[in-house]
C-alpha atoms as a PDB file:
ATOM      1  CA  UNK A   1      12.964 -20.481 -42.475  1.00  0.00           C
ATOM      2  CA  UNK A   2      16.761 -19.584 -43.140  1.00  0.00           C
ATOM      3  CA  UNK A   3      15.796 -18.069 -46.659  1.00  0.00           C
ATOM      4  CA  UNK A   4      13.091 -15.260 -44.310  1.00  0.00           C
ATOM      5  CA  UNK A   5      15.848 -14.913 -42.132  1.00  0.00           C
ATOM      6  CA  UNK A   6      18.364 -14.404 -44.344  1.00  0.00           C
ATOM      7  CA  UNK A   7      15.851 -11.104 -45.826  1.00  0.00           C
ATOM      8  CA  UNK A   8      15.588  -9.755 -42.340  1.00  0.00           C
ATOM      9  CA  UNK A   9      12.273 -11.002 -41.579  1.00  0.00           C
ATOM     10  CA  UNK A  10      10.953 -12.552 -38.307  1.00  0.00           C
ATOM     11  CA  UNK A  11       9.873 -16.158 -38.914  1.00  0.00           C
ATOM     12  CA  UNK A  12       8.082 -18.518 -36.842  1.00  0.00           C
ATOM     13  CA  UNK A  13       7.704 -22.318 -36.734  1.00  0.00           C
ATOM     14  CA  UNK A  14       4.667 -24.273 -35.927  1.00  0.00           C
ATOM     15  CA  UNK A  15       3.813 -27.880 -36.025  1.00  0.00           C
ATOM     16  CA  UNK A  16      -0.139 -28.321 -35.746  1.00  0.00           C
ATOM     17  CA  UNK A  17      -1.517 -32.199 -35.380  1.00  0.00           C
ATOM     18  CA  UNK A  18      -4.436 -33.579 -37.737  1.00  0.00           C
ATOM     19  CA  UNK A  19      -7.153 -35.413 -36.702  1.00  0.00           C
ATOM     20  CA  UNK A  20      -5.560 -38.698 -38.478  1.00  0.00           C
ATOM     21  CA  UNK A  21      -2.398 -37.824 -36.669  1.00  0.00           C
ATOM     22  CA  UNK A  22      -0.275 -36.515 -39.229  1.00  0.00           C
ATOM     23  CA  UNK A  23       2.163 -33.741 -38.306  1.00  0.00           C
ATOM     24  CA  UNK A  24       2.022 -30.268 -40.294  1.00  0.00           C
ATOM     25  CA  UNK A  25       5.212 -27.526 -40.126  1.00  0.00           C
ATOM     26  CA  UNK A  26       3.362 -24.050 -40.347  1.00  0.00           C
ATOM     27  CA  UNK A  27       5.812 -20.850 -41.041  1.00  0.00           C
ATOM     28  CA  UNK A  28       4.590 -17.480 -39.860  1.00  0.00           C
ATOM     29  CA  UNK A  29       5.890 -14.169 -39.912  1.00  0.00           C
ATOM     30  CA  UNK A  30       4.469 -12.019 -38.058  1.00  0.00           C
ATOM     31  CA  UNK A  31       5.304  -8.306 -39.211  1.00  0.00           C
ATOM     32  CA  UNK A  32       7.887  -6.452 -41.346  1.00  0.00           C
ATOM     33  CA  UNK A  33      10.966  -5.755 -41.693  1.00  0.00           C
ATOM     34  CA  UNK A  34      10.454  -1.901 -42.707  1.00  0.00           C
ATOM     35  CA  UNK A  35       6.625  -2.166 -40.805  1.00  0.00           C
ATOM     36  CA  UNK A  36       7.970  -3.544 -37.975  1.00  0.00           C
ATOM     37  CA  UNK A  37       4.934  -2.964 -35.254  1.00  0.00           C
ATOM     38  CA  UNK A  38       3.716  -5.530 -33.315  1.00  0.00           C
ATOM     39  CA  UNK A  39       0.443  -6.438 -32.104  1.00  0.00           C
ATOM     40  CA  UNK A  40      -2.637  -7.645 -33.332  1.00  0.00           C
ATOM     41  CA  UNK A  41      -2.473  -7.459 -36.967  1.00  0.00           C
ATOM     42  CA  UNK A  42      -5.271  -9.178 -39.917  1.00  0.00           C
ATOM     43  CA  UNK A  43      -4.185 -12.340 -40.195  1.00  0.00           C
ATOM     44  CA  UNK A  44      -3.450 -14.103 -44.022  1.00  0.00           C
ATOM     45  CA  UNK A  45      -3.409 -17.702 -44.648  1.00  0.00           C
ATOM     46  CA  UNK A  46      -1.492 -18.790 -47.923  1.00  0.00           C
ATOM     47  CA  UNK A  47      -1.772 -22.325 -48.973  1.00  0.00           C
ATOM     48  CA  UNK A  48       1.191 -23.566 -51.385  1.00  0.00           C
ATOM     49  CA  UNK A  49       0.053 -25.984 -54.945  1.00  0.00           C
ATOM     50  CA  UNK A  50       0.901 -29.525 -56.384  1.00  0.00           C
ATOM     51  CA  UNK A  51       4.343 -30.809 -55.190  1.00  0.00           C
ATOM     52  CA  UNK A  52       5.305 -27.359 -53.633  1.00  0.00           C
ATOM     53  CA  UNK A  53       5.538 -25.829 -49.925  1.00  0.00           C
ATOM     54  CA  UNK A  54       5.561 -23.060 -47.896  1.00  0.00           C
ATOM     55  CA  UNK A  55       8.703 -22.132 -50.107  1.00  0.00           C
ATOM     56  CA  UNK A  56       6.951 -20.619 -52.774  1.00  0.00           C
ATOM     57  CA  UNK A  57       6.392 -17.630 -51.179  1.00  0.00           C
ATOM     58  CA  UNK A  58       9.387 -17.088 -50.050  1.00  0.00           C
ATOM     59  CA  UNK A  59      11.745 -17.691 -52.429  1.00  0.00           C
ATOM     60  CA  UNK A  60      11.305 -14.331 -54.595  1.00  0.00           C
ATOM     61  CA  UNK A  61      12.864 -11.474 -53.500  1.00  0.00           C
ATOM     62  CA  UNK A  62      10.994  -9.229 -50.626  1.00  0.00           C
ATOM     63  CA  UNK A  63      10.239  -7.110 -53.413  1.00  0.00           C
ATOM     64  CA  UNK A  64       8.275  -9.868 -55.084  1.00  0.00           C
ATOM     65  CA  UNK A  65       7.405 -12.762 -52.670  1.00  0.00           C
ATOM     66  CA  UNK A  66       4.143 -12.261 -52.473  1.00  0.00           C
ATOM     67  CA  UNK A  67       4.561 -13.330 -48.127  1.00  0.00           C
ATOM     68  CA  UNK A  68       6.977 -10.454 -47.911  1.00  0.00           C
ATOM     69  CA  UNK A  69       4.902  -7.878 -49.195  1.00  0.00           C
ATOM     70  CA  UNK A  70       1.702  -9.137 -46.998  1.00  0.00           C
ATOM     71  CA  UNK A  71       3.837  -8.606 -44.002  1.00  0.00           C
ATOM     72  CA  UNK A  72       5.155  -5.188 -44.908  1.00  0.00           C
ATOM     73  CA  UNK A  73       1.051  -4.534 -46.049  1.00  0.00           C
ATOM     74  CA  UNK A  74       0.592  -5.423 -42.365  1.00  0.00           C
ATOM     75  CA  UNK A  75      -0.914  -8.267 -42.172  1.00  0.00           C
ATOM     76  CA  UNK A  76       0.186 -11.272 -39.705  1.00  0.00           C
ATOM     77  CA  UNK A  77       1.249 -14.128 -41.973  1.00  0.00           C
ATOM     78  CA  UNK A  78       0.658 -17.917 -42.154  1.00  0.00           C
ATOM     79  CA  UNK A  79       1.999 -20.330 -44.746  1.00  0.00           C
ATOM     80  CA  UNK A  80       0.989 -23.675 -44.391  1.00  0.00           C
ATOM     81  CA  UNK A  81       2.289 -27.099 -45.512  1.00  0.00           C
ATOM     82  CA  UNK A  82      -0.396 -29.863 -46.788  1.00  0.00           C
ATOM     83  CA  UNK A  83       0.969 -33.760 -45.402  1.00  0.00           C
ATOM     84  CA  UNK A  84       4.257 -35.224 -47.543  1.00  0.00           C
ATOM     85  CA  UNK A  85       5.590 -32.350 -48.481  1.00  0.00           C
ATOM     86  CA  UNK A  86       9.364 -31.326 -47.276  1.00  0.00           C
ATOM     87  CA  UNK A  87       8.271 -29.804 -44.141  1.00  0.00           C
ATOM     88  CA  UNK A  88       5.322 -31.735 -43.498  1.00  0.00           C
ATOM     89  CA  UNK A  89       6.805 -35.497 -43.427  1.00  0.00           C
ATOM     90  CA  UNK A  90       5.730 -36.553 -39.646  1.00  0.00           C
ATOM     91  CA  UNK A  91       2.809 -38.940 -38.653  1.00  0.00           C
ATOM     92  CA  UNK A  92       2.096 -40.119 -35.078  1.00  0.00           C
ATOM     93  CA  UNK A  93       2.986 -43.855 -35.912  1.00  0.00           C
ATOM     94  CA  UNK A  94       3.062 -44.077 -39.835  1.00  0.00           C
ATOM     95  CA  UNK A  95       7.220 -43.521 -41.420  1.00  0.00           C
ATOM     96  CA  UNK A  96       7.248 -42.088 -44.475  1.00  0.00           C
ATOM     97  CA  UNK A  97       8.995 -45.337 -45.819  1.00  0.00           C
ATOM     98  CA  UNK A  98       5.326 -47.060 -45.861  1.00  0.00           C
ATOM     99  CA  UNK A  99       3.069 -47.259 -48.158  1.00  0.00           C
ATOM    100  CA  UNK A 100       0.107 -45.856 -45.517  1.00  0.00           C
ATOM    101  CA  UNK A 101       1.822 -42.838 -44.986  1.00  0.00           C
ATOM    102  CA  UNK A 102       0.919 -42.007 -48.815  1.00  0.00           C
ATOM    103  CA  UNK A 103      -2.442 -42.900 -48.849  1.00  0.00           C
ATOM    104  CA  UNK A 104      -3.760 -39.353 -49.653  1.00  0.00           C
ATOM    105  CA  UNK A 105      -4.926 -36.798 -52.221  1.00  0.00           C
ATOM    106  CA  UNK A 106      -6.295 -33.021 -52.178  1.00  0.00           C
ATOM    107  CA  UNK A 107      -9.619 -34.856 -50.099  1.00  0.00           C
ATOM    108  CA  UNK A 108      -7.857 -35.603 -47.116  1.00  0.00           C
ATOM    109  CA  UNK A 109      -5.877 -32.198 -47.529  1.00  0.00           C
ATOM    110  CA  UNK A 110      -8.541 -30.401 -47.543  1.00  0.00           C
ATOM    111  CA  UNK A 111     -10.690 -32.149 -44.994  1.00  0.00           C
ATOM    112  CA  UNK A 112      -8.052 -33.077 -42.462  1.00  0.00           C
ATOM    113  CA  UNK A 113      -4.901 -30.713 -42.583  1.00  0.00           C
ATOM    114  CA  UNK A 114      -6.729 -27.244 -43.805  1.00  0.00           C
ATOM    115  CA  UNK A 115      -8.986 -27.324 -40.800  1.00  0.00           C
ATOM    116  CA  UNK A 116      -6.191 -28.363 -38.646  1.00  0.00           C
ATOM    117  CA  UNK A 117      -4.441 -25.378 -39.690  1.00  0.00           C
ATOM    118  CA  UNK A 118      -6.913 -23.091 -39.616  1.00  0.00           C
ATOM    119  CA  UNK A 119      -7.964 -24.132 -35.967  1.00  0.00           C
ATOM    120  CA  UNK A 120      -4.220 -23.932 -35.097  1.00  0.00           C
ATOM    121  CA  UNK A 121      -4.178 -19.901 -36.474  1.00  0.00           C
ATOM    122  CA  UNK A 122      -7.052 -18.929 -34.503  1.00  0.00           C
ATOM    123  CA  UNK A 123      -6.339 -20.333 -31.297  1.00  0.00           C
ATOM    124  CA  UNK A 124      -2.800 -19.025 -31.462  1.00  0.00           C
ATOM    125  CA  UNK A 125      -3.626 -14.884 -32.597  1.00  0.00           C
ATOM    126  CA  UNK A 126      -7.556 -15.095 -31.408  1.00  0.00           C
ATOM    127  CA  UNK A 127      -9.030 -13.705 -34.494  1.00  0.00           C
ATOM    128  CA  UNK A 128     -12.130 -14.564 -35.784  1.00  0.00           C
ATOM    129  CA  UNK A 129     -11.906 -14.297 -39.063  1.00  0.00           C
ATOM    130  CA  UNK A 130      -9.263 -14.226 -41.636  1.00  0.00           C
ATOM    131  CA  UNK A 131      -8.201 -13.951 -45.614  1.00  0.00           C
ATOM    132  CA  UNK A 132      -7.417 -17.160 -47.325  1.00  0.00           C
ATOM    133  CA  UNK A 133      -4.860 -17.058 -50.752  1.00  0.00           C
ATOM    134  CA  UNK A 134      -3.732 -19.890 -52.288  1.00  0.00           C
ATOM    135  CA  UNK A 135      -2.177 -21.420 -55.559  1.00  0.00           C
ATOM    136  CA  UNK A 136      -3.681 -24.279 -57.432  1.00  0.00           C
ATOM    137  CA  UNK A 137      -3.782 -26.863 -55.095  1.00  0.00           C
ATOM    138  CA  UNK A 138      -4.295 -24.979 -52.224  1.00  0.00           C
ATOM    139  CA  UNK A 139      -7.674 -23.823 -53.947  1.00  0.00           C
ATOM    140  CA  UNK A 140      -9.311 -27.359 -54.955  1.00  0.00           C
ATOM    141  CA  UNK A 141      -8.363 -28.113 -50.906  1.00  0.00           C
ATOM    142  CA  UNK A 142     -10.157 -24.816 -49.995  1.00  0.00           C
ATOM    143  CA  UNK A 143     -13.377 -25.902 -51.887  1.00  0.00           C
ATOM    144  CA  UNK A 144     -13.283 -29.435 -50.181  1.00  0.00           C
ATOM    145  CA  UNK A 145     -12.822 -27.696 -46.716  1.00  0.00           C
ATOM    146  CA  UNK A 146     -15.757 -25.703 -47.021  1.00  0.00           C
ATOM    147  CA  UNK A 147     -18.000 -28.230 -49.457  1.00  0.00           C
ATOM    148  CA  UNK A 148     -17.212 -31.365 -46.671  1.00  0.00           C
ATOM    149  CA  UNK A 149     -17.028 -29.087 -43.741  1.00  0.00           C
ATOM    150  CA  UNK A 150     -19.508 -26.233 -43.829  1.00  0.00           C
ATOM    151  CA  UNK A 151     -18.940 -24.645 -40.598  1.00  0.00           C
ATOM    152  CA  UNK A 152     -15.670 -23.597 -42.044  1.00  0.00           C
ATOM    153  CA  UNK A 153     -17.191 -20.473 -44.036  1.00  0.00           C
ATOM    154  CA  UNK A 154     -17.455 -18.717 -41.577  1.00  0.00           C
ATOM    155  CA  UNK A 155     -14.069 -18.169 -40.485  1.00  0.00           C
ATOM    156  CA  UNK A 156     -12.915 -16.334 -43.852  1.00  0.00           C
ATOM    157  CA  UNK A 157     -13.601 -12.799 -44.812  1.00  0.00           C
ATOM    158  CA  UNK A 158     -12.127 -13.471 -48.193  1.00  0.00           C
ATOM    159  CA  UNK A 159     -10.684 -16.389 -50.383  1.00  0.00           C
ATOM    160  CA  UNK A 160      -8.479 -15.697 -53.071  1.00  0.00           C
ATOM    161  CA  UNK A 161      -7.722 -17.986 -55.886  1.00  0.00           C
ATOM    162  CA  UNK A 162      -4.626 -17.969 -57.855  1.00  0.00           C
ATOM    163  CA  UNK A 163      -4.594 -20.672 -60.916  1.00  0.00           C
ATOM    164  CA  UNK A 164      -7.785 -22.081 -59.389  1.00  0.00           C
ATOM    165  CA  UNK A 165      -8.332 -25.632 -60.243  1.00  0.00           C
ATOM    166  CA  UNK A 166     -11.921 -27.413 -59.649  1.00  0.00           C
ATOM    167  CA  UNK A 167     -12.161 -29.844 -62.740  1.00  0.00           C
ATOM    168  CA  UNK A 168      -8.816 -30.351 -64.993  1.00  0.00           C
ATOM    169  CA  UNK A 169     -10.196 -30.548 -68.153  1.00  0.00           C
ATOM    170  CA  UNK A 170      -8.931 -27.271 -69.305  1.00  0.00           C
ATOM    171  CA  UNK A 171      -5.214 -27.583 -68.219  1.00  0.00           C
ATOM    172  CA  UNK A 172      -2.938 -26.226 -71.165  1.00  0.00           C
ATOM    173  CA  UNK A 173       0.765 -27.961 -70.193  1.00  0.00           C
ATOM    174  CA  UNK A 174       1.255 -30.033 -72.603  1.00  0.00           C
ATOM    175  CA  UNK A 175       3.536 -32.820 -70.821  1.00  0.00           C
ATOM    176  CA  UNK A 176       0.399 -33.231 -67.929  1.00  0.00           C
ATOM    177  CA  UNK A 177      -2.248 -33.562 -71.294  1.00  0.00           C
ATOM    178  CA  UNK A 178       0.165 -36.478 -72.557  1.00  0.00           C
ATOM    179  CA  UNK A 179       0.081 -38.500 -69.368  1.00  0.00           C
ATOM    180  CA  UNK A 180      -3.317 -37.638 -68.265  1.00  0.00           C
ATOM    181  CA  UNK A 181      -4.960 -41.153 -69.881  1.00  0.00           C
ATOM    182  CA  UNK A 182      -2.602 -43.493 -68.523  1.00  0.00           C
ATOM    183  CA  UNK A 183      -2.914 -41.792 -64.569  1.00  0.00           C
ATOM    184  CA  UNK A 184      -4.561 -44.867 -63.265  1.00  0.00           C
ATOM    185  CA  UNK A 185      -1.624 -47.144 -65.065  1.00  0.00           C
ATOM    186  CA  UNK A 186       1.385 -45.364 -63.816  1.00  0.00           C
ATOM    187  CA  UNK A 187       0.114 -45.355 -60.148  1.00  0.00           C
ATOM    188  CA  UNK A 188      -0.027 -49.121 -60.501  1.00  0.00           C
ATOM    189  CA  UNK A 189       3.056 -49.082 -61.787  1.00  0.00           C
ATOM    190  CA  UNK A 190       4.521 -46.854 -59.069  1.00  0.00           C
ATOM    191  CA  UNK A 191       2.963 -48.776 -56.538  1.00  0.00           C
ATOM    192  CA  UNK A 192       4.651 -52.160 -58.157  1.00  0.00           C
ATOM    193  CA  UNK A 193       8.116 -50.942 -57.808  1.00  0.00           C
ATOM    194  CA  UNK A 194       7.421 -49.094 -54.603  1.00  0.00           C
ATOM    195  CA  UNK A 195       7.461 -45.822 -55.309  1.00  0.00           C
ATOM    196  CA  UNK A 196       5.117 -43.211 -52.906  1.00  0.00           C
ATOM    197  CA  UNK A 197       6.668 -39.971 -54.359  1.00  0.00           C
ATOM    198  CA  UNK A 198       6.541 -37.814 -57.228  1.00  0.00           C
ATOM    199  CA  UNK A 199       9.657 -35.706 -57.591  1.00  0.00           C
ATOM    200  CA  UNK A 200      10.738 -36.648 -53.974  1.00  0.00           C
ATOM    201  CA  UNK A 201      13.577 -34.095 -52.778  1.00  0.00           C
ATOM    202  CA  UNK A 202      16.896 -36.000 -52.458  1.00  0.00           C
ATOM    203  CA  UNK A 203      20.257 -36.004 -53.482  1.00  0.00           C
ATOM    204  CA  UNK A 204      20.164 -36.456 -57.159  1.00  0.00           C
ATOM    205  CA  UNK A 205      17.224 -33.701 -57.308  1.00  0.00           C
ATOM    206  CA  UNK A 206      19.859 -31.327 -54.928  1.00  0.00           C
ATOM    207  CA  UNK A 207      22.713 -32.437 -57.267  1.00  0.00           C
ATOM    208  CA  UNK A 208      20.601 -31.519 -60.372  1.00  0.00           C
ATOM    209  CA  UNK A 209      19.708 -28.122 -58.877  1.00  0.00           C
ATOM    210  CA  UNK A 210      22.873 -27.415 -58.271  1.00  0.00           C
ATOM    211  CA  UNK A 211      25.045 -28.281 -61.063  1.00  0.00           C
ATOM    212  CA  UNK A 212      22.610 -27.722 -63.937  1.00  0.00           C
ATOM    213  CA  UNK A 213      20.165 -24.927 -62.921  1.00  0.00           C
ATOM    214  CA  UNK A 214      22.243 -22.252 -61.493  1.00  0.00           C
ATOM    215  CA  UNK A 215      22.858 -18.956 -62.507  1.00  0.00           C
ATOM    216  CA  UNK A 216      26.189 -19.674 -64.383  1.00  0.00           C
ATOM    217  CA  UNK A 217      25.358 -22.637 -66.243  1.00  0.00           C
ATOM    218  CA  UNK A 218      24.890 -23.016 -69.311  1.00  0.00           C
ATOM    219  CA  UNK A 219      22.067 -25.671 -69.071  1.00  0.00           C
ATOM    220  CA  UNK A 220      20.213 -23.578 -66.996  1.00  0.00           C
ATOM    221  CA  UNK A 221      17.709 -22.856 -69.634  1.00  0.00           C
ATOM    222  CA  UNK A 222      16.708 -26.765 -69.862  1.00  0.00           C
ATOM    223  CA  UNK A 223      15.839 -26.104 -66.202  1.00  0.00           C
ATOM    224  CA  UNK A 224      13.478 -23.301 -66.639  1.00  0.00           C
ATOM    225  CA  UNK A 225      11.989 -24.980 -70.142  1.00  0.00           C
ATOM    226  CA  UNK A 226      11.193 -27.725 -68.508  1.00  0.00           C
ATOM    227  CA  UNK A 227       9.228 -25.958 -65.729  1.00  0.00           C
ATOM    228  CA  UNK A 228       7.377 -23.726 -68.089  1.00  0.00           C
ATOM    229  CA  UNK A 229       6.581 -27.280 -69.572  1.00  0.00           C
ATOM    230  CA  UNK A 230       4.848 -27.889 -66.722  1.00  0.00           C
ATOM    231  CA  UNK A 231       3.376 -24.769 -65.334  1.00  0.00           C
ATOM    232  CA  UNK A 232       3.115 -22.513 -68.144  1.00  0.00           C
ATOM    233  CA  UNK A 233       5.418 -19.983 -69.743  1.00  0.00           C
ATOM    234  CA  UNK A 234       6.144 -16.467 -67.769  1.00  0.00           C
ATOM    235  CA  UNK A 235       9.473 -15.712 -67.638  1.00  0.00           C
ATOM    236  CA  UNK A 236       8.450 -12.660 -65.803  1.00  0.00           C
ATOM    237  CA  UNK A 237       7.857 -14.627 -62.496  1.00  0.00           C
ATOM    238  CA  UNK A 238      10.758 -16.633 -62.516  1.00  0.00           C
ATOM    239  CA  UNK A 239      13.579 -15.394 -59.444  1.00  0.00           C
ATOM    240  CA  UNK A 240      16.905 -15.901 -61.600  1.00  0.00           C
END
């Protein structure tokens, strides 16, 4: 939200309510800042990946954040935030500090907080219809929207897949091919020691950020290694 702002651009908060009572933060913006005009404009939905947010895109320059250049293409646009993530950490009656509050994967993203979302979008601009783009994750939710929950088709004039992941046989990082076979032992040794989150946000992560992966230091490239580790190598994409 400060980031948008910070560019000039009008930004919007929403929080939309599942039908297993979690809590979802949506951020909108709803026009330009050079194509300013207001009114009813095609609305855009753009669903973030795996252990990501609304964030991603946002944090590129308006020149290349891909929600910045929707707006100025003139479209009204949505960004929403699957359960867990930073902005998305509320439940009616479940804290984040228990166990329940974790009990999910892409299924229940895709069958409880997509439809949510998408319900939310309509009611608020009164469109019909709308374009759907989203980023790994965001696809393999997509597919279980409309695959568990039919009636959903109908509302999309156009989904677009970026990274599109349906079966994860093919994945290429190296570091998520090496832990792969021993999934189903580390979650029951996460769940042993208490641990709910992967890469959780918190101090040490902030601390991290900020003394080893900014512009002027010299570790910096450990920091962008290890994420092309992770999700491929292309420097081209990456906001230094």
């Amino acid at each position: 939200f400060t980031l948008i702002k910070k560019y000039g651009y009008p930004c919007e908060i929403h929080r939309v309510y599942t039908e297993d009572k979690y809590v979802l933060e949506m951020h909108r913006i709803p026009y330009g800042k050079e194509n300013s005009i207001k009114g009813t404009r095609p609305v855009v939905f753009l669903q973030h990946g795996l252990l990501s947010s609304s964030a991603e895109f946002v944090l590129m320059r308006p020149d290349k954040g891909l929600a910045y250049l929707l707006a100025e293409a003139g479209y009204d646009v949505w960004m929403g935030n699957a359960r867990g993530n930073t902005y998305s950490r509320k439940h009616v009656s479940l804290k984040t500090t228990s166990s329940s509050f974790w009990k999910f994967s892409w299924h229940e993203i895709g069958y409880y907080d997509l439809p949510a979302m998408i319900d939310y979008v309509i009611k608020e601009t009164g469109v019909k219809k709308m374009q759907y783009i989203a980023f790994s994750q965001g696809t393999t939710a997509f597919w279980v929207m409309t695959s568990m929950r039919p009636e959903y088709n109908e509302k999309f004039t156009a989904m677009h897949a970026m990274a599109p992941i349906a079966y994860v046989g093919n994945i290429r990082s190296p570091v998520i091919r090496a832990v792969a076979p021993f999934t189903n032992s580390l979650e029951k040794i996460l769940k042993l020691i208490g641990a709910n989150e992967i890469l959780p946000n918190g101090n040490l992560n902030k601390l991290a950020g900020e003394k080893l992966c900014i512009e002027e230091a010299i570790t910096q490239s450990l920091c962008t290694n290890l994420l092309f580790l992770f999700c491929g190598f292309d420097v081209e994409q990456l906001n230094k």
